[in-house]
Structures are given as C-alpha cells and as structure tokens.
PDB file of N, CA and C in Angstrom:
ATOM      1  N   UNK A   1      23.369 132.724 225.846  1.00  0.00           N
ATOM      2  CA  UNK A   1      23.408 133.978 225.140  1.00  0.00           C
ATOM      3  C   UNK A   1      22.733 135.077 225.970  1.00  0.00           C
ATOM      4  N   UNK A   2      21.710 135.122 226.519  1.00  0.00           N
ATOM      5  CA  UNK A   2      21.008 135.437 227.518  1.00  0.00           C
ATOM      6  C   UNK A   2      21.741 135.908 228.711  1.00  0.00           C
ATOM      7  N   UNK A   3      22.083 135.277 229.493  1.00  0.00           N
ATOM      8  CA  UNK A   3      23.478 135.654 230.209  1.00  0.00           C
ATOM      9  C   UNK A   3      24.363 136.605 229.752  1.00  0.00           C
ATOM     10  N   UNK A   4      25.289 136.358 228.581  1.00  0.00           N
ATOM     11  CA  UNK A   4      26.145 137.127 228.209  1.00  0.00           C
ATOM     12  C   UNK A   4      25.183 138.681 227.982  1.00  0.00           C
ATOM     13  N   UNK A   5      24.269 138.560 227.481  1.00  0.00           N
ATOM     14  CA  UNK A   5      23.771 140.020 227.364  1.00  0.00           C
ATOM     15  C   UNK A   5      23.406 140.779 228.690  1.00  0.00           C
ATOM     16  N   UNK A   6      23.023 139.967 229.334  1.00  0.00           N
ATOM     17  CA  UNK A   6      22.796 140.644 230.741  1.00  0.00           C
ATOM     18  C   UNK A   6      24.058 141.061 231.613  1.00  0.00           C
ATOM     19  N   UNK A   7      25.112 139.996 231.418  1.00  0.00           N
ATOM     20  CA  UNK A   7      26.297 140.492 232.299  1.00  0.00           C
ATOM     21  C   UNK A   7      26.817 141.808 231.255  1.00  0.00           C
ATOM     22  N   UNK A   8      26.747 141.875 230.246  1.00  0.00           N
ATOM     23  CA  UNK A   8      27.006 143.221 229.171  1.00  0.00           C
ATOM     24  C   UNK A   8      26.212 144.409 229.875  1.00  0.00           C
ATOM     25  N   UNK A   9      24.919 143.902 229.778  1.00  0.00           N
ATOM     26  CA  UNK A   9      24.341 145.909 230.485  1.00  0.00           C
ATOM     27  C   UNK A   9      24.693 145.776 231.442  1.00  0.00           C
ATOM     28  N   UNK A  10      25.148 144.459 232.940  1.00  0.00           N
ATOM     29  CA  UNK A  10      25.096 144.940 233.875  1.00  0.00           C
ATOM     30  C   UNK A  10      26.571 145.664 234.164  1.00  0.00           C
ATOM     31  N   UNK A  11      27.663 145.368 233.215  1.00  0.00           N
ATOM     32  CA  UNK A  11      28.707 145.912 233.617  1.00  0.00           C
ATOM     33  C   UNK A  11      28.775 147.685 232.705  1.00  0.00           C
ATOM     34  N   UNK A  12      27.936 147.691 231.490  1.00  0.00           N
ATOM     35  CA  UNK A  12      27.982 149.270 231.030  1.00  0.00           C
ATOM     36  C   UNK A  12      27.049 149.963 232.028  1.00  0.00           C
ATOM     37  N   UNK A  13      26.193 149.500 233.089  1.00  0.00           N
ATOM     38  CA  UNK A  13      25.751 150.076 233.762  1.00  0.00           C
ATOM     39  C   UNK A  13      26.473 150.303 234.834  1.00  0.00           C
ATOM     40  N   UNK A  14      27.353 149.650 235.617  1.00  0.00           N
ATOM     41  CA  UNK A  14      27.851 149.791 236.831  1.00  0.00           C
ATOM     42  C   UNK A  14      29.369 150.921 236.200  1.00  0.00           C
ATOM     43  N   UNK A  15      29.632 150.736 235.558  1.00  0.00           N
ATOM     44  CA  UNK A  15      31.185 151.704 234.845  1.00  0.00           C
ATOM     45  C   UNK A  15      30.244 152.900 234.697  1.00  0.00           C
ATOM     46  N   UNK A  16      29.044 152.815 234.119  1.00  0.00           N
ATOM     47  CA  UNK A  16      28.155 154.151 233.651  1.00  0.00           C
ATOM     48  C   UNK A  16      27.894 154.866 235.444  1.00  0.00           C
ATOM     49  N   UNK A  17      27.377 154.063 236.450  1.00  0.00           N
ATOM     50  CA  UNK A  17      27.777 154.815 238.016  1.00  0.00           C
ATOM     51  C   UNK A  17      29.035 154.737 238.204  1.00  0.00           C
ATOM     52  N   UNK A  18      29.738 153.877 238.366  1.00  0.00           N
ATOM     53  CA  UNK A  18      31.217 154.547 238.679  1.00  0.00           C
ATOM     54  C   UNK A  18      31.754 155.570 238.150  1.00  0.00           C
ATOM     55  N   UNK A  19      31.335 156.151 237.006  1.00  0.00           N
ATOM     56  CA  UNK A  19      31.844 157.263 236.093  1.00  0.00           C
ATOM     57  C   UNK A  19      32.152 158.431 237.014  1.00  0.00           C
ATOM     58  N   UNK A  20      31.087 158.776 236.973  1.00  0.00           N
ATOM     59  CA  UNK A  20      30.778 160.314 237.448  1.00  0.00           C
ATOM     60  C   UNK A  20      29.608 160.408 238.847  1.00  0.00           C
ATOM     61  N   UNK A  21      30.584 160.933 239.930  1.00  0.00           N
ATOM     62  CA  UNK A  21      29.220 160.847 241.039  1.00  0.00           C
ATOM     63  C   UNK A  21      29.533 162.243 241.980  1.00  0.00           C
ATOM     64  N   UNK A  22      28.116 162.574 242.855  1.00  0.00           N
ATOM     65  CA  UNK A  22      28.227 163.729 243.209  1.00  0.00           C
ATOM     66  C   UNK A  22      28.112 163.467 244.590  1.00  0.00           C
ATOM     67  N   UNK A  23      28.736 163.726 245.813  1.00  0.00           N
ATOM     68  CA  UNK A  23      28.817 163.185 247.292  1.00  0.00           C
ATOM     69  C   UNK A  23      28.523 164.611 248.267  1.00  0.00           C
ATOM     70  N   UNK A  24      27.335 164.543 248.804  1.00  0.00           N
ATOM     71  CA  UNK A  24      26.682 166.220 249.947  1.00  0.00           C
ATOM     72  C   UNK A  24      26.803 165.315 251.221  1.00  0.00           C
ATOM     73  N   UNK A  25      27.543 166.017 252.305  1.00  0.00           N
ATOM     74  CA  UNK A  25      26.852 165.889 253.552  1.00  0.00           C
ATOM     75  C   UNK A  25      26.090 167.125 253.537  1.00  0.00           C
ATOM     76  N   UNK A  26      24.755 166.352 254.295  1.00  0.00           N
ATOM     77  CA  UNK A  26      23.581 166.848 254.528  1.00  0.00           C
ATOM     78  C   UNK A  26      23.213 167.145 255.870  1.00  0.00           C
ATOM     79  N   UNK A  27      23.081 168.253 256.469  1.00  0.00           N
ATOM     80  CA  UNK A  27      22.327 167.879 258.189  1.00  0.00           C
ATOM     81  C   UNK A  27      20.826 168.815 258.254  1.00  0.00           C
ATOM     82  N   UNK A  28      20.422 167.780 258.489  1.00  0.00           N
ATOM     83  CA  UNK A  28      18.800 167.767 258.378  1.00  0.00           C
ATOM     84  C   UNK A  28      18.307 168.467 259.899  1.00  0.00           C
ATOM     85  N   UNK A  29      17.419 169.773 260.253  1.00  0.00           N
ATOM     86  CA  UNK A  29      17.178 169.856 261.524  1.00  0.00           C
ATOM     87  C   UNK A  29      15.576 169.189 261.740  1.00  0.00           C
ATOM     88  N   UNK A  30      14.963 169.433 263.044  1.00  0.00           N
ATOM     89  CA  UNK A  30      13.417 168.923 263.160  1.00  0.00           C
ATOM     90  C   UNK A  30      12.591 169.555 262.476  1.00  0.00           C
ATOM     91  N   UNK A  31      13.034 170.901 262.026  1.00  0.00           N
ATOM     92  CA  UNK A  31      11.674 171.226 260.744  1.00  0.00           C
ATOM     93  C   UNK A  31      12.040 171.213 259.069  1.00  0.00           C
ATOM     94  N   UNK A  32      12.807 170.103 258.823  1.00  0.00           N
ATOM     95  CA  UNK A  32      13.467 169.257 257.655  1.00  0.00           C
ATOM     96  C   UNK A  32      14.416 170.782 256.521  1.00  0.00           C
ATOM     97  N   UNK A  33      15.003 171.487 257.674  1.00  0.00           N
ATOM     98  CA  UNK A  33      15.338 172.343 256.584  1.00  0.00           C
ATOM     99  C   UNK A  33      16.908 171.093 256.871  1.00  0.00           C
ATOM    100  N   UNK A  34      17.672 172.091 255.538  1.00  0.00           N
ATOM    101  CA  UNK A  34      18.587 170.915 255.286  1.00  0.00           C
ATOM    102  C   UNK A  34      19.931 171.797 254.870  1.00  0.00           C
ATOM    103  N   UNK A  35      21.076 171.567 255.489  1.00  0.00           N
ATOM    104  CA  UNK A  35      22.576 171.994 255.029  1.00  0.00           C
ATOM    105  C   UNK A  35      22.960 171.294 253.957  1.00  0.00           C
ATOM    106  N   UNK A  36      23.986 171.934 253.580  1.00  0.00           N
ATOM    107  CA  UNK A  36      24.953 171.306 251.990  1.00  0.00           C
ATOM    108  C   UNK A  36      25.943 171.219 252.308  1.00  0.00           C
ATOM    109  N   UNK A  37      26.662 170.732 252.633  1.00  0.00           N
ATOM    110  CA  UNK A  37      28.326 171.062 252.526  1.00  0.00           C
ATOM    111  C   UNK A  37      29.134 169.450 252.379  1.00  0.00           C
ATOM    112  N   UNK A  38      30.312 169.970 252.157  1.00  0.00           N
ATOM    113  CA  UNK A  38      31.345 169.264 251.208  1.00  0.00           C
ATOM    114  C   UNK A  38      31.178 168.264 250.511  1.00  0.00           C
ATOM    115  N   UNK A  39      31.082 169.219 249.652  1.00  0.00           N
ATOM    116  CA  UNK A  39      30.423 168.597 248.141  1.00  0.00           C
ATOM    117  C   UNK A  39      32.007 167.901 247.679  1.00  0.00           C
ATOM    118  N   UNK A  40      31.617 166.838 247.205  1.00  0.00           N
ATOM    119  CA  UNK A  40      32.188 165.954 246.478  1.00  0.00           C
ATOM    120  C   UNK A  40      32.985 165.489 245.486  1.00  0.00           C
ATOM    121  N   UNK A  41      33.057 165.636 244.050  1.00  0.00           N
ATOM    122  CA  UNK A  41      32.888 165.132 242.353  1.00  0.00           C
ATOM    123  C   UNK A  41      33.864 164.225 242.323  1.00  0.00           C
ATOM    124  N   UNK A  42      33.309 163.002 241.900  1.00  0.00           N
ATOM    125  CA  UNK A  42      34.073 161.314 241.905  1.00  0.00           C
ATOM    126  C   UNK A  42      34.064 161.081 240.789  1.00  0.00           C
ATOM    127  N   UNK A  43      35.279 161.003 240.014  1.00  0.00           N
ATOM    128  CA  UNK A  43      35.201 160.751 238.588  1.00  0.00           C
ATOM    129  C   UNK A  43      36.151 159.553 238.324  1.00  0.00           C
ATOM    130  N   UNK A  44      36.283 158.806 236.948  1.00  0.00           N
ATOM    131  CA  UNK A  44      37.676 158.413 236.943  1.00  0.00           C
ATOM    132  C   UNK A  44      38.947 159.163 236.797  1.00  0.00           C
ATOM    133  N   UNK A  45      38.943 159.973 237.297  1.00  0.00           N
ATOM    134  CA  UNK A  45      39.970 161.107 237.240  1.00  0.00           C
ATOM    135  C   UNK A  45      40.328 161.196 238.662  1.00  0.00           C
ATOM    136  N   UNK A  46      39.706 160.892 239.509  1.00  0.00           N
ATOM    137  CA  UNK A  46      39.847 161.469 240.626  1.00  0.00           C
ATOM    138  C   UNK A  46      38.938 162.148 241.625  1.00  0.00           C
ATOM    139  N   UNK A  47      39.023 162.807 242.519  1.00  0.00           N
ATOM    140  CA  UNK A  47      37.777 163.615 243.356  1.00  0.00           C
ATOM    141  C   UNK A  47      38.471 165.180 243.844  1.00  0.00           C
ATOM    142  N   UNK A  48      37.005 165.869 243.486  1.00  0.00           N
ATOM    143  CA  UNK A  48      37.394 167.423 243.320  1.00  0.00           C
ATOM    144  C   UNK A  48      36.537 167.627 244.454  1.00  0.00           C
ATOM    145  N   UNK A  49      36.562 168.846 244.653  1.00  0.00           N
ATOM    146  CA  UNK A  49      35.684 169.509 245.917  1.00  0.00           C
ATOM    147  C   UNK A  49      35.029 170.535 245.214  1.00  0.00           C
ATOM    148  N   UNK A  50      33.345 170.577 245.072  1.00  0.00           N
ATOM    149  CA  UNK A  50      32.455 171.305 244.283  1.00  0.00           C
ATOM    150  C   UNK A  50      31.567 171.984 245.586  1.00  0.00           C
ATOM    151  N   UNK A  51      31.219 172.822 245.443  1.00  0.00           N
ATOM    152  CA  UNK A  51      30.082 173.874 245.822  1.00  0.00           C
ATOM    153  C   UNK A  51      28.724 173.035 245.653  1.00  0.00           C
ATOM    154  N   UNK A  52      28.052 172.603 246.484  1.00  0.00           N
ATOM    155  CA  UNK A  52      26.965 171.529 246.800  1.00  0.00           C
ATOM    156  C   UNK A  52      25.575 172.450 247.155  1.00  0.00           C
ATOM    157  N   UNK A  53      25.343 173.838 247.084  1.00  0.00           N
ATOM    158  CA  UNK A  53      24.614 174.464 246.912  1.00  0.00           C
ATOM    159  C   UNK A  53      23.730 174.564 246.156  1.00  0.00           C
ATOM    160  N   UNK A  54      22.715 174.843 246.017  1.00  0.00           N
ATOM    161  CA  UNK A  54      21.211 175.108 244.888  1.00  0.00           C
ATOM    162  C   UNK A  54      22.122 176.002 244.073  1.00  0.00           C
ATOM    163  N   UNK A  55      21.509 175.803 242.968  1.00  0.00           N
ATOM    164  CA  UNK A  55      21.878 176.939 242.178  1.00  0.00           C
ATOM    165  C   UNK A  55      22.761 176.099 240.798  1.00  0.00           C
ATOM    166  N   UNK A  56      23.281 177.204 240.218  1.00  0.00           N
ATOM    167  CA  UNK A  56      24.307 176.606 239.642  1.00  0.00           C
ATOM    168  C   UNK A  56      25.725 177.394 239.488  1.00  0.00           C
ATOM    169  N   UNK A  57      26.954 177.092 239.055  1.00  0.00           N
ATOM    170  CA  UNK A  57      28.230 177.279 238.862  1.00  0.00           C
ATOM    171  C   UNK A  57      29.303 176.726 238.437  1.00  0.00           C
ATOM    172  N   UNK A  58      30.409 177.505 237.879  1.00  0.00           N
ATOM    173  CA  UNK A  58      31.161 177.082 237.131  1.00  0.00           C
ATOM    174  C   UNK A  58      32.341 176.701 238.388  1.00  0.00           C
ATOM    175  N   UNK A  59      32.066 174.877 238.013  1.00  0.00           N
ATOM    176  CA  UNK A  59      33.251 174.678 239.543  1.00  0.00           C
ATOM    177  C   UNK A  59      34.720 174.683 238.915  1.00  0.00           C
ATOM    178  N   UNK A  60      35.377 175.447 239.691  1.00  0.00           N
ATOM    179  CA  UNK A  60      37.216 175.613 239.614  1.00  0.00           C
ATOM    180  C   UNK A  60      37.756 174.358 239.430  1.00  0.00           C
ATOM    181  N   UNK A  61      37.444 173.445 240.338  1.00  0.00           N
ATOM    182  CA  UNK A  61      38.387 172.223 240.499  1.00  0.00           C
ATOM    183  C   UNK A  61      38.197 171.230 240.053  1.00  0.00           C
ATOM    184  N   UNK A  62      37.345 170.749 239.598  1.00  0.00           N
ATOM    185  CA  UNK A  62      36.950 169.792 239.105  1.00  0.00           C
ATOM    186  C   UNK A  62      37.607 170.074 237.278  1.00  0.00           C
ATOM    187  N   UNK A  63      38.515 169.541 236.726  1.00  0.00           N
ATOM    188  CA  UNK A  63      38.835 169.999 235.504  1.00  0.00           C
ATOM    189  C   UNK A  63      37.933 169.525 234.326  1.00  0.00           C
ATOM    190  N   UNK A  64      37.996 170.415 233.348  1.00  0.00           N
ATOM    191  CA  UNK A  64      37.412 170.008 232.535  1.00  0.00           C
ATOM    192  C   UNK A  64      35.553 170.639 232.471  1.00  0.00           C
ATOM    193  N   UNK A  65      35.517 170.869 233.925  1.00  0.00           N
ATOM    194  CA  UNK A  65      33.692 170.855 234.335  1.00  0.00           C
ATOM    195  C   UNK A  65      33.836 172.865 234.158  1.00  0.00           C
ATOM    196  N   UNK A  66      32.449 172.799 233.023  1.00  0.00           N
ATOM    197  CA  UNK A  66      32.842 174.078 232.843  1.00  0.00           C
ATOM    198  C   UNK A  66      31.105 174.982 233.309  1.00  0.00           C
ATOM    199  N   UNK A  67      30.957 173.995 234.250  1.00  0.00           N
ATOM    200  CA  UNK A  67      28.924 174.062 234.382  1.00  0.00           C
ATOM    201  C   UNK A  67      28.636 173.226 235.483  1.00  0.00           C
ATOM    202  N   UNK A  68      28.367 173.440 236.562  1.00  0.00           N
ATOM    203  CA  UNK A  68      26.993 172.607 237.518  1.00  0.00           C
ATOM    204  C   UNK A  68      26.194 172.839 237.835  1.00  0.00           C
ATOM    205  N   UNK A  69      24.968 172.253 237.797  1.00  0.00           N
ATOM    206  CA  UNK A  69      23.848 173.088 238.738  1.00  0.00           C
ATOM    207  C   UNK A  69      22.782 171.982 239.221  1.00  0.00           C
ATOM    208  N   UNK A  70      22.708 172.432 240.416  1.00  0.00           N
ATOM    209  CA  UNK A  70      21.764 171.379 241.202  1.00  0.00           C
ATOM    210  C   UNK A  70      20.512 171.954 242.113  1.00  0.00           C
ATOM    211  N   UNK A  71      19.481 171.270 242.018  1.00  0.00           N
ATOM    212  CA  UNK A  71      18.174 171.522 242.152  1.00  0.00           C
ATOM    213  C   UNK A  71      17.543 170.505 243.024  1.00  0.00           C
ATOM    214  N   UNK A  72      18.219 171.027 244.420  1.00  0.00           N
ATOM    215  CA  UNK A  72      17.821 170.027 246.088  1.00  0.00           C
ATOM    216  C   UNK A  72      16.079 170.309 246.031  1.00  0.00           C
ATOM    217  N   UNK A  73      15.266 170.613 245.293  1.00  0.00           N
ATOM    218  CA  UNK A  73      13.816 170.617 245.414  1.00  0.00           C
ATOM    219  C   UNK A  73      13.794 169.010 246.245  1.00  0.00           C
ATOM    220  N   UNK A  74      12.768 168.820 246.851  1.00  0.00           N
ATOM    221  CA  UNK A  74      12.479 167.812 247.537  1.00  0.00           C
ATOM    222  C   UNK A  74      12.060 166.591 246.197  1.00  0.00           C
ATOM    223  N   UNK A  75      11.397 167.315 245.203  1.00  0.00           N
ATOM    224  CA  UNK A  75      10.762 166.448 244.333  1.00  0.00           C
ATOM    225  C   UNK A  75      11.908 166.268 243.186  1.00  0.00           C
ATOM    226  N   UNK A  76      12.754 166.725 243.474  1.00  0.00           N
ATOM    227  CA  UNK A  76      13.821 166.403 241.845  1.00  0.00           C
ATOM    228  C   UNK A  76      15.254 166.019 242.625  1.00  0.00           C
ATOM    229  N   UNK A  77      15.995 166.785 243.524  1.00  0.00           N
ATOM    230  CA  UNK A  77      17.276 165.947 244.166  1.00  0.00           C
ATOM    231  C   UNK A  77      18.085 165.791 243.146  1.00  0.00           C
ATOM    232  N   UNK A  78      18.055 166.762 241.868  1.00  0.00           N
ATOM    233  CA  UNK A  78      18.876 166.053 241.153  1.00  0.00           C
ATOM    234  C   UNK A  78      20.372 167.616 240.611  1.00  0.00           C
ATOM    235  N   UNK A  79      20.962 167.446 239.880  1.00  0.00           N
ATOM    236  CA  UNK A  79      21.198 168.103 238.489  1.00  0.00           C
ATOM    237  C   UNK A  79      22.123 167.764 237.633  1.00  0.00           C
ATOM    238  N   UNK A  80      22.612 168.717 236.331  1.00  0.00           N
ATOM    239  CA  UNK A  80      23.261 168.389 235.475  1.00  0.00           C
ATOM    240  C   UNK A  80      24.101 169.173 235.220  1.00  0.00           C
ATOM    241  N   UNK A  81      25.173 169.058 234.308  1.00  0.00           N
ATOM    242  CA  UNK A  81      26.380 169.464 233.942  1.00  0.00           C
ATOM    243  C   UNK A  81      27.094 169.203 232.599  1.00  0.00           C
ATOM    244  N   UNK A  82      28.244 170.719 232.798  1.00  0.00           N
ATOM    245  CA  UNK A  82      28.281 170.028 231.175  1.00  0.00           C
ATOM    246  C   UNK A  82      30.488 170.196 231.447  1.00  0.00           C
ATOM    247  N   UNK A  83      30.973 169.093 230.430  1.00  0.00           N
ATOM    248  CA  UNK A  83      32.115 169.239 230.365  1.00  0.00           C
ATOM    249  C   UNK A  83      32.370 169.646 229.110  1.00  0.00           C
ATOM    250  N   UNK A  84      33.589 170.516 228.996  1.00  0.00           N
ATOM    251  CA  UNK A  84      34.531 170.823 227.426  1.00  0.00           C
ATOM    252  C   UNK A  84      33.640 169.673 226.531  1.00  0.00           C
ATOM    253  N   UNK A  85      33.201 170.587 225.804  1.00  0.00           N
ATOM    254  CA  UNK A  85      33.106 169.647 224.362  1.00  0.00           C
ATOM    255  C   UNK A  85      32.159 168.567 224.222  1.00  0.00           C
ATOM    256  N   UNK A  86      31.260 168.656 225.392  1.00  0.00           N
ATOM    257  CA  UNK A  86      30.545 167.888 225.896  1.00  0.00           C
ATOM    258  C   UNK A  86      29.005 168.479 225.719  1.00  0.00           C
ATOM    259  N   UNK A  87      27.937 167.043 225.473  1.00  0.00           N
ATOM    260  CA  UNK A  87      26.564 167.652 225.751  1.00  0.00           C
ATOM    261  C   UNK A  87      26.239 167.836 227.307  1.00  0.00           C
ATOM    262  N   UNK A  88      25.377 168.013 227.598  1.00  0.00           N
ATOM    263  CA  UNK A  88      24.936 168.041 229.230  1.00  0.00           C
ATOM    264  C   UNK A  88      24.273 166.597 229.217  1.00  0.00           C
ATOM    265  N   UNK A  89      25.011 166.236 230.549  1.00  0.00           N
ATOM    266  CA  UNK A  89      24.979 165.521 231.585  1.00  0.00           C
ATOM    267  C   UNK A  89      24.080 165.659 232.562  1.00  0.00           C
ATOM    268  N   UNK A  90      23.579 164.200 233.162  1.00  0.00           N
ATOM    269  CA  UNK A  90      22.658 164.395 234.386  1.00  0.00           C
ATOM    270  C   UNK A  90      23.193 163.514 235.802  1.00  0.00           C
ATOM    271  N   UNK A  91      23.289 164.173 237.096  1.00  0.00           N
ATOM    272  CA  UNK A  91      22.918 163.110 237.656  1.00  0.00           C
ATOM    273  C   UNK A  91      21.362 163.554 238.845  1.00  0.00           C
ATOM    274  N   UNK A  92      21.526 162.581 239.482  1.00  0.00           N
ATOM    275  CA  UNK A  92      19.895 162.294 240.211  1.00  0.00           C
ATOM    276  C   UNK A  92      20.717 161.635 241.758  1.00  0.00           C
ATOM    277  N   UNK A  93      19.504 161.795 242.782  1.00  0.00           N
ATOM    278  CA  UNK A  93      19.776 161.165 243.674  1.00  0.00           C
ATOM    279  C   UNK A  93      19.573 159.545 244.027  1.00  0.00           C
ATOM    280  N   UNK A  94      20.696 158.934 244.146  1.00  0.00           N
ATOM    281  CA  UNK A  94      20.595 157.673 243.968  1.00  0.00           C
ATOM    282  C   UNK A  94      20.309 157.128 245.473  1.00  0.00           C
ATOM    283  N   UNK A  95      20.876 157.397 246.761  1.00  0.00           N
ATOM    284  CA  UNK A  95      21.246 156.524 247.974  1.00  0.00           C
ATOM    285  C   UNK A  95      21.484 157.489 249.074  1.00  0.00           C
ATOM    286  N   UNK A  96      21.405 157.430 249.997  1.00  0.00           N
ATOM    287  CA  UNK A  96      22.334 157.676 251.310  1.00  0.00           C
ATOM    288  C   UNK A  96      22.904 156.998 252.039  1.00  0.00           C
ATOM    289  N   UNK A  97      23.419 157.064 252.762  1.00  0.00           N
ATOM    290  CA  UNK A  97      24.389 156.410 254.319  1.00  0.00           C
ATOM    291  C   UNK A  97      24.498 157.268 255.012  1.00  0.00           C
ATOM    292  N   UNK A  98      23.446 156.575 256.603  1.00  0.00           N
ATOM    293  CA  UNK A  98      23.639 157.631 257.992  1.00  0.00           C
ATOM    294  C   UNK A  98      25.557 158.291 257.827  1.00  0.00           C
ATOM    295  N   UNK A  99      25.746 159.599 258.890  1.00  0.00           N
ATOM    296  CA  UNK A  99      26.774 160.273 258.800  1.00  0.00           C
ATOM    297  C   UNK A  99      27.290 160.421 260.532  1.00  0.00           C
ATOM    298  N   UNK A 100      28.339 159.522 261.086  1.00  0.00           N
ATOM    299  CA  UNK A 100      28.320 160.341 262.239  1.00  0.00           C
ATOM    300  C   UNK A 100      29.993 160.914 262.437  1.00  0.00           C
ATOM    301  N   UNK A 101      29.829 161.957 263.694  1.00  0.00           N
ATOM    302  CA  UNK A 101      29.068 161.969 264.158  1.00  0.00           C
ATOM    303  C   UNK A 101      28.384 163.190 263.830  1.00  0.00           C
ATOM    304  N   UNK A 102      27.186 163.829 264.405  1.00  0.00           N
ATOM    305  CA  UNK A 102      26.142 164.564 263.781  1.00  0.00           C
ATOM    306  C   UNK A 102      25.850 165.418 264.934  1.00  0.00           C
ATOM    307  N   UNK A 103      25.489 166.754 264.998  1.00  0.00           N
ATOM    308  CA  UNK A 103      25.207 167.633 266.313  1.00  0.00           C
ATOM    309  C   UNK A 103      24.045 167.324 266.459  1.00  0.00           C
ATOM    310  N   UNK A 104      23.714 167.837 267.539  1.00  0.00           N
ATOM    311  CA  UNK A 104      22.558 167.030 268.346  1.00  0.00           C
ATOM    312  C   UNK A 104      21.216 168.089 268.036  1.00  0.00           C
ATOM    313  N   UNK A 105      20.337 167.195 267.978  1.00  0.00           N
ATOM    314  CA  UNK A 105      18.919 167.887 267.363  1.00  0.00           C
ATOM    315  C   UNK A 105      19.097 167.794 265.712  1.00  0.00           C
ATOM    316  N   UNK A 106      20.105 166.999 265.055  1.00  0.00           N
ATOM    317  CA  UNK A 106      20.187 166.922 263.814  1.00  0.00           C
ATOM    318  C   UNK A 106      20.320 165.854 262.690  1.00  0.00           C
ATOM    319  N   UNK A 107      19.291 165.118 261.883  1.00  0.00           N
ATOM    320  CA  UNK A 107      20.087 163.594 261.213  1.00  0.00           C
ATOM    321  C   UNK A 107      21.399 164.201 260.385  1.00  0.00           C
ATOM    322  N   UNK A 108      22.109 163.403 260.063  1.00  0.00           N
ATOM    323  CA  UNK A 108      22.726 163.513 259.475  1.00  0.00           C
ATOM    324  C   UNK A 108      23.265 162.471 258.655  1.00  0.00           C
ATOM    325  N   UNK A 109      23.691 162.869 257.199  1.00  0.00           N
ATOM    326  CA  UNK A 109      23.752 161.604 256.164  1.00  0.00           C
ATOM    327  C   UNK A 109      24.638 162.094 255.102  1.00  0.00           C
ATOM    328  N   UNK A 110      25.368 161.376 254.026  1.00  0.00           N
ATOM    329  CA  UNK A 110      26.129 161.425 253.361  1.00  0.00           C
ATOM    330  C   UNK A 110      25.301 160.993 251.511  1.00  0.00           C
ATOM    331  N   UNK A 111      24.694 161.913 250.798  1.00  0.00           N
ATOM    332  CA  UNK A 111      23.783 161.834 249.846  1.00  0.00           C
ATOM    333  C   UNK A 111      24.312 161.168 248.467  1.00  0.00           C
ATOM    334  N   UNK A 112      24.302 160.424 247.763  1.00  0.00           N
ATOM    335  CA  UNK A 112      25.268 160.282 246.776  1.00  0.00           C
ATOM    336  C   UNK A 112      24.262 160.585 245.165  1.00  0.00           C
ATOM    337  N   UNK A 113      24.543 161.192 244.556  1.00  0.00           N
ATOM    338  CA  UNK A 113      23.978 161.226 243.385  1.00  0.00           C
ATOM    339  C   UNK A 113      24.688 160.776 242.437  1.00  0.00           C
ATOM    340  N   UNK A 114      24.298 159.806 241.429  1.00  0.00           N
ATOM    341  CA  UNK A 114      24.843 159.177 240.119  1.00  0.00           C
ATOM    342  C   UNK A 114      24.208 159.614 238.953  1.00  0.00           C
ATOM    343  N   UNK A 115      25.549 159.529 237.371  1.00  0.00           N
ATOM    344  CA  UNK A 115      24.821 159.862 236.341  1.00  0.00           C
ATOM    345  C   UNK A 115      23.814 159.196 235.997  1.00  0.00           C
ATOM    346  N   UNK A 116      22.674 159.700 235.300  1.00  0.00           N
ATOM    347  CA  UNK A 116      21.765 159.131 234.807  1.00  0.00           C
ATOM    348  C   UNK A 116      21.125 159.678 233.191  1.00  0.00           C
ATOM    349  N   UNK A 117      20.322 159.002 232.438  1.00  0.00           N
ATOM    350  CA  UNK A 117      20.102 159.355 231.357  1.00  0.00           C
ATOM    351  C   UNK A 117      19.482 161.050 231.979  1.00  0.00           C
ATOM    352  N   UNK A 118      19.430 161.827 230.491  1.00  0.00           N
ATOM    353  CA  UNK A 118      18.893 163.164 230.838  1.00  0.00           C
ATOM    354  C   UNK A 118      17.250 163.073 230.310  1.00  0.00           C
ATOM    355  N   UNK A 119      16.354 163.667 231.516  1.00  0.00           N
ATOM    356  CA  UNK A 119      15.197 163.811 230.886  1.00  0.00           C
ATOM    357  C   UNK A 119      14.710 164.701 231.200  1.00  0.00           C
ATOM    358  N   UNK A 120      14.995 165.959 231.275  1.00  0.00           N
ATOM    359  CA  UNK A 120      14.667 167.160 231.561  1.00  0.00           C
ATOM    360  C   UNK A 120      16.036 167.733 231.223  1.00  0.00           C
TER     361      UNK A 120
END
C-alpha cells in the first residue's frame, strides 16, 4: 500500500514538472552580470517563445498566458503567471545544463525553471 502511494505522488509530481516550464539561455561574464535570451514556455500544448527579461509582461505567444513576470534576483530566480481564468501560478529555478558553444570570457548555460507551489 505504501508503494502504491508513493508511485501516486511520484507520478502527480513529475506530470506537475512536465506541465509548465520556463527555458533562459544565460551568458554569465567574469563580474557575474548575466544575459537573458531565448526564453522558452514548455507546456503540454507545446513551446512558445517568451521575453526572459526581469520584469513582467503580457506574452503574445504563448496562448492563453495573459501575465508573466520574473524576478532573476540572485536570491529568488523565480516567477509567476497567470492564465485565462486562472489563479496565479509559480515557477522557481529548478536546474541548469552547461550551453555550448559560448563566447569567450563567458559561462554559459541553459536555466530551466519548473512550476511550483506559490509562496509568495
């Protein structure tokens, strides 16, 4: 019984990341300032191309998404969103994977953020 409950959250958890995810390449220089670009949105719908910038906005392509906003603070990496008819949504930074290739004097990485409960 034990089992069965565990393979239960572990699969509403893994469908709950596959849902909705947010994908930045990032290029990092030696005094850690940091680029945004081509932003991502991985849904079961498909993948849109969002504005990966601080701030927030109403992204065009992504359907349905009538709100994003994300907050690259070093200490949060995260934000939230809201769809039609929908409460707001969170995601957070979950992972990276090095990015090459990358200009020189620069890391570079591919950021992935997943939904997560909202607590802020």
């Amino acid at each position: 019984m034990r089992l069965q409950a565990a393979l239960t959250t572990l699969a509403a958890l893994l469908s709950l990341g596959a849902a909705d995810r947010l994908r930045v390449n990032i290029e990092e220089d030696l005094n850690q300032n940091y680029k945004y670009s081509n932003g991502r949105w991985d849904s079961a719908f498909g993948t849109s191309p969002v504005d990966p910038q601080d701030g927030c906005r109403d992204p065009p392509h992504v359907p349905g998404m009538n709100r994003l906003c994300l907050d690259w603070n070093a200490k949060h990496r995260r934000g939230h969103f809201y769809f039609d008819n929908q409460g707001k949504r969170c995601i957070k930074f979950a992972w990276f994977s090095p990015r090459k290739p990358c200009p020189a004097k620069k890391v570079c990485y591919t950021w992935y953020l997943d939904e997560v409960q909202c607590t802020w």
